[in-house]
C-alpha atoms as a PDB file:
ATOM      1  CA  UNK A   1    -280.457 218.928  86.302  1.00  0.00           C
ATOM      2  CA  UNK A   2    -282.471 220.740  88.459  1.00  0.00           C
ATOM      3  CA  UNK A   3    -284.851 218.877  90.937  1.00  0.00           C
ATOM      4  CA  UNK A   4    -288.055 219.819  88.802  1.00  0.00           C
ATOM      5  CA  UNK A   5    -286.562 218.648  85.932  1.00  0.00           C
ATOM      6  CA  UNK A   6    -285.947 215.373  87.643  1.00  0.00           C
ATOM      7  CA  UNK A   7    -289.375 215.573  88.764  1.00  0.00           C
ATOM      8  CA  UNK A   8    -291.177 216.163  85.353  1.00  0.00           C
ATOM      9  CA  UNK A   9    -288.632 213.186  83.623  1.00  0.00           C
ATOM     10  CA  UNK A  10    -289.518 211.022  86.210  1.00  0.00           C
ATOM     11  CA  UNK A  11    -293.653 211.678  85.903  1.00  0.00           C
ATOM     12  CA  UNK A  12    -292.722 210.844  82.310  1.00  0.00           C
ATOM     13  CA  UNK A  13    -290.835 207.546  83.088  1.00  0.00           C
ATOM     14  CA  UNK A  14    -293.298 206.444  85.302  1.00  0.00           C
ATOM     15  CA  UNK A  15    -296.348 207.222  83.082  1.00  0.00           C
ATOM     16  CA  UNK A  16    -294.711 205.320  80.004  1.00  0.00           C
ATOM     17  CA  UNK A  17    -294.319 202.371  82.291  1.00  0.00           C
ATOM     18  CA  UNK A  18    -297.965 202.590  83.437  1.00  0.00           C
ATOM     19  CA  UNK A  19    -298.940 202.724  79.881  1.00  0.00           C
ATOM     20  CA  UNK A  20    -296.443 200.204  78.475  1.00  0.00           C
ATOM     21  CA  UNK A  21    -299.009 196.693  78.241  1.00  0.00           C
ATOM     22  CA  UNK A  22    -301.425 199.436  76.253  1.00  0.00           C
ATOM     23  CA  UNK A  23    -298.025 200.087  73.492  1.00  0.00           C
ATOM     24  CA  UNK A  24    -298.949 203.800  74.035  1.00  0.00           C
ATOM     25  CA  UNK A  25    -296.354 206.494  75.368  1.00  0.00           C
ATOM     26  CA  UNK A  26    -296.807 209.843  77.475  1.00  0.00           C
ATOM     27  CA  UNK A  27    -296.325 211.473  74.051  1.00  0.00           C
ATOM     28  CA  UNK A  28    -299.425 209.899  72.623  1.00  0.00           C
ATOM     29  CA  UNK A  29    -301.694 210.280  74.967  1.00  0.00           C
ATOM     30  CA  UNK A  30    -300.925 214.280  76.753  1.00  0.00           C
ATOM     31  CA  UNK A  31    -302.712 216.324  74.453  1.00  0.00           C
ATOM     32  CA  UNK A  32    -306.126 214.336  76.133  1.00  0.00           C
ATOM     33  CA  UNK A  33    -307.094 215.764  79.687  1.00  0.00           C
ATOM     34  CA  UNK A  34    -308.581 212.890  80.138  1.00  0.00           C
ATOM     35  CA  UNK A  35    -305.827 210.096  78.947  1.00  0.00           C
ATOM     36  CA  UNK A  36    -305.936 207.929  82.109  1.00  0.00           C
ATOM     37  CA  UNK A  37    -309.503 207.039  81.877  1.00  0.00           C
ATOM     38  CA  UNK A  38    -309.025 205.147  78.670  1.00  0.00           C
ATOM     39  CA  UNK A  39    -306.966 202.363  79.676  1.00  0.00           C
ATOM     40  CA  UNK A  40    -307.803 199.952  82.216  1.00  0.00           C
ATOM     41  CA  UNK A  41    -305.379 197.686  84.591  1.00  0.00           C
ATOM     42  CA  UNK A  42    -305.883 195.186  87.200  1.00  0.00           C
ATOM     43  CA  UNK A  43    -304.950 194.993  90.900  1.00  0.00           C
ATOM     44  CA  UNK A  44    -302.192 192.925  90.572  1.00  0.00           C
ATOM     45  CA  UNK A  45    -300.328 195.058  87.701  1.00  0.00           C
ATOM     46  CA  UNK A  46    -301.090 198.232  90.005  1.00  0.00           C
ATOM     47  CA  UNK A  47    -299.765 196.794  92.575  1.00  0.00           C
ATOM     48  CA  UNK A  48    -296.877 196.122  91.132  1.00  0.00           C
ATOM     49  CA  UNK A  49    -296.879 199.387  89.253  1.00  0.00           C
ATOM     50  CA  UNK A  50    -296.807 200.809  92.821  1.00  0.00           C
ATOM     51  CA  UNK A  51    -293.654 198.971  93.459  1.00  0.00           C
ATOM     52  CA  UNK A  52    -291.970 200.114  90.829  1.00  0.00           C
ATOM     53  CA  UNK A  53    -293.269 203.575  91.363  1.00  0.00           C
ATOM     54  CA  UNK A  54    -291.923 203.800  95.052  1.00  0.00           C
ATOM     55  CA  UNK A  55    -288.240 202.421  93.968  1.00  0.00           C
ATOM     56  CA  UNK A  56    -287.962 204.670  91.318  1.00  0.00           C
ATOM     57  CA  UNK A  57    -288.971 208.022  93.357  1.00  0.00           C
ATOM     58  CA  UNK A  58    -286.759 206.834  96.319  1.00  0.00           C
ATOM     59  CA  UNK A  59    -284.099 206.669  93.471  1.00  0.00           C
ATOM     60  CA  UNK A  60    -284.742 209.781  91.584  1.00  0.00           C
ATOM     61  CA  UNK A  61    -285.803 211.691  94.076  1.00  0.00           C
ATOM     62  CA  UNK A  62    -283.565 210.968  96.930  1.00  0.00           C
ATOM     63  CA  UNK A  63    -286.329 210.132  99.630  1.00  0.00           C
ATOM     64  CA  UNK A  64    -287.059 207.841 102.429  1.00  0.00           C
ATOM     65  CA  UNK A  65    -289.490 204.921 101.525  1.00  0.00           C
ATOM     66  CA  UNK A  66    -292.318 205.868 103.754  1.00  0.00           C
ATOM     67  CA  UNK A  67    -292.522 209.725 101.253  1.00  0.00           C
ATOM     68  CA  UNK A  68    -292.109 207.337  98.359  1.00  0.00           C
ATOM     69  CA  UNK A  69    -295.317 205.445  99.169  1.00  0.00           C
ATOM     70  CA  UNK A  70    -297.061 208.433  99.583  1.00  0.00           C
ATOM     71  CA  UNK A  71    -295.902 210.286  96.464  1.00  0.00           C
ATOM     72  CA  UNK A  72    -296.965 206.821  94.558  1.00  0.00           C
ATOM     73  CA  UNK A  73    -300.348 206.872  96.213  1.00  0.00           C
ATOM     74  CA  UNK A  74    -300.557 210.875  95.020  1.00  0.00           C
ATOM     75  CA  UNK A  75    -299.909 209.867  92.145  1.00  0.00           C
ATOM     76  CA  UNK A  76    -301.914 206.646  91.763  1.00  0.00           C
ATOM     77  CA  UNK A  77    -304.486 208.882  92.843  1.00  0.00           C
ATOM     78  CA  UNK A  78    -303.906 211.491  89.878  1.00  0.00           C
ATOM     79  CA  UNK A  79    -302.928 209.761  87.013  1.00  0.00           C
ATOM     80  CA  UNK A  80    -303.888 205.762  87.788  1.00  0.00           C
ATOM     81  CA  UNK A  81    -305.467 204.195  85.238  1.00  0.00           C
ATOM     82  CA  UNK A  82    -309.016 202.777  85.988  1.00  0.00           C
ATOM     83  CA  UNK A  83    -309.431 199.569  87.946  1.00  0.00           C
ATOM     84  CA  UNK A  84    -310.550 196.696  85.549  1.00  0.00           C
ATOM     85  CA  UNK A  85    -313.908 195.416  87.348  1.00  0.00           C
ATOM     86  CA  UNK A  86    -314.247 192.479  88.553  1.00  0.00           C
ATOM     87  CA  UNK A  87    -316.443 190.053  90.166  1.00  0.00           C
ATOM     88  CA  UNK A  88    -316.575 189.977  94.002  1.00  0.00           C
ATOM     89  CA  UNK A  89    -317.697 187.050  96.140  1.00  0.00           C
ATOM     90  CA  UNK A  90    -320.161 188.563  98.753  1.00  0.00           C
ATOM     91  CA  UNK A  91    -320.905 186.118 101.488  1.00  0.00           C
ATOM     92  CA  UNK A  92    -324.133 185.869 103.060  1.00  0.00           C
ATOM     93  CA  UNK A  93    -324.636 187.790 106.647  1.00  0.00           C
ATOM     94  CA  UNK A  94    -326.849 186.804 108.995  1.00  0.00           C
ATOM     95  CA  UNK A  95    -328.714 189.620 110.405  1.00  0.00           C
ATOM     96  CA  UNK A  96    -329.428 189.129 113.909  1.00  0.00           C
ATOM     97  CA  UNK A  97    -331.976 191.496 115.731  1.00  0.00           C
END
């Protein structure tokens, strides 16, 4: 298998897994551009999405962690799905002038 072909199965692995709590597959959802806009996840599932991500391309792809984390944040960055909002505590500041 040639190293593009690893590439492409692996974009396909890891975009199933992304998509898994949703019960959707990469086959589902390619034929829409937009696809990763209509699912949602939360910090703590990307985050461990991420994980998963960077052991998988070290495996696959034969690289050092450090390039791992980076392909995972290029791809995060590309195909992550949306951030689920929520609320944020902002403390009150003190201004002083």
């Amino acid at each position: 298998m040639t190293k593009r072909e690893k590439t492409k199965q692996l974009f396909v692995e890891l975009i199933n897994e992304q998509l898994k709590p949703h019960g959707v597959t990469y086959d589902e959802v390619k034929e829409d551009p937009q696809w990763y806009m209509n699912y949602a996840t939360d910090e703590e599932t990307e985050k461990q999405f991420m994980e998963y991500c960077t052991k998988r391309i070290r495996e696959v792809l034969k690289v050092n962690k450090s390039l791992a984390e980076k392909e995972t944040q290029w791809f995060i960055l590309q195909w992550g799905l949306t951030l689920e909002k929520t609320p944020h505590t902002i403390k009150n500041s003190k201004i002083q002038g």
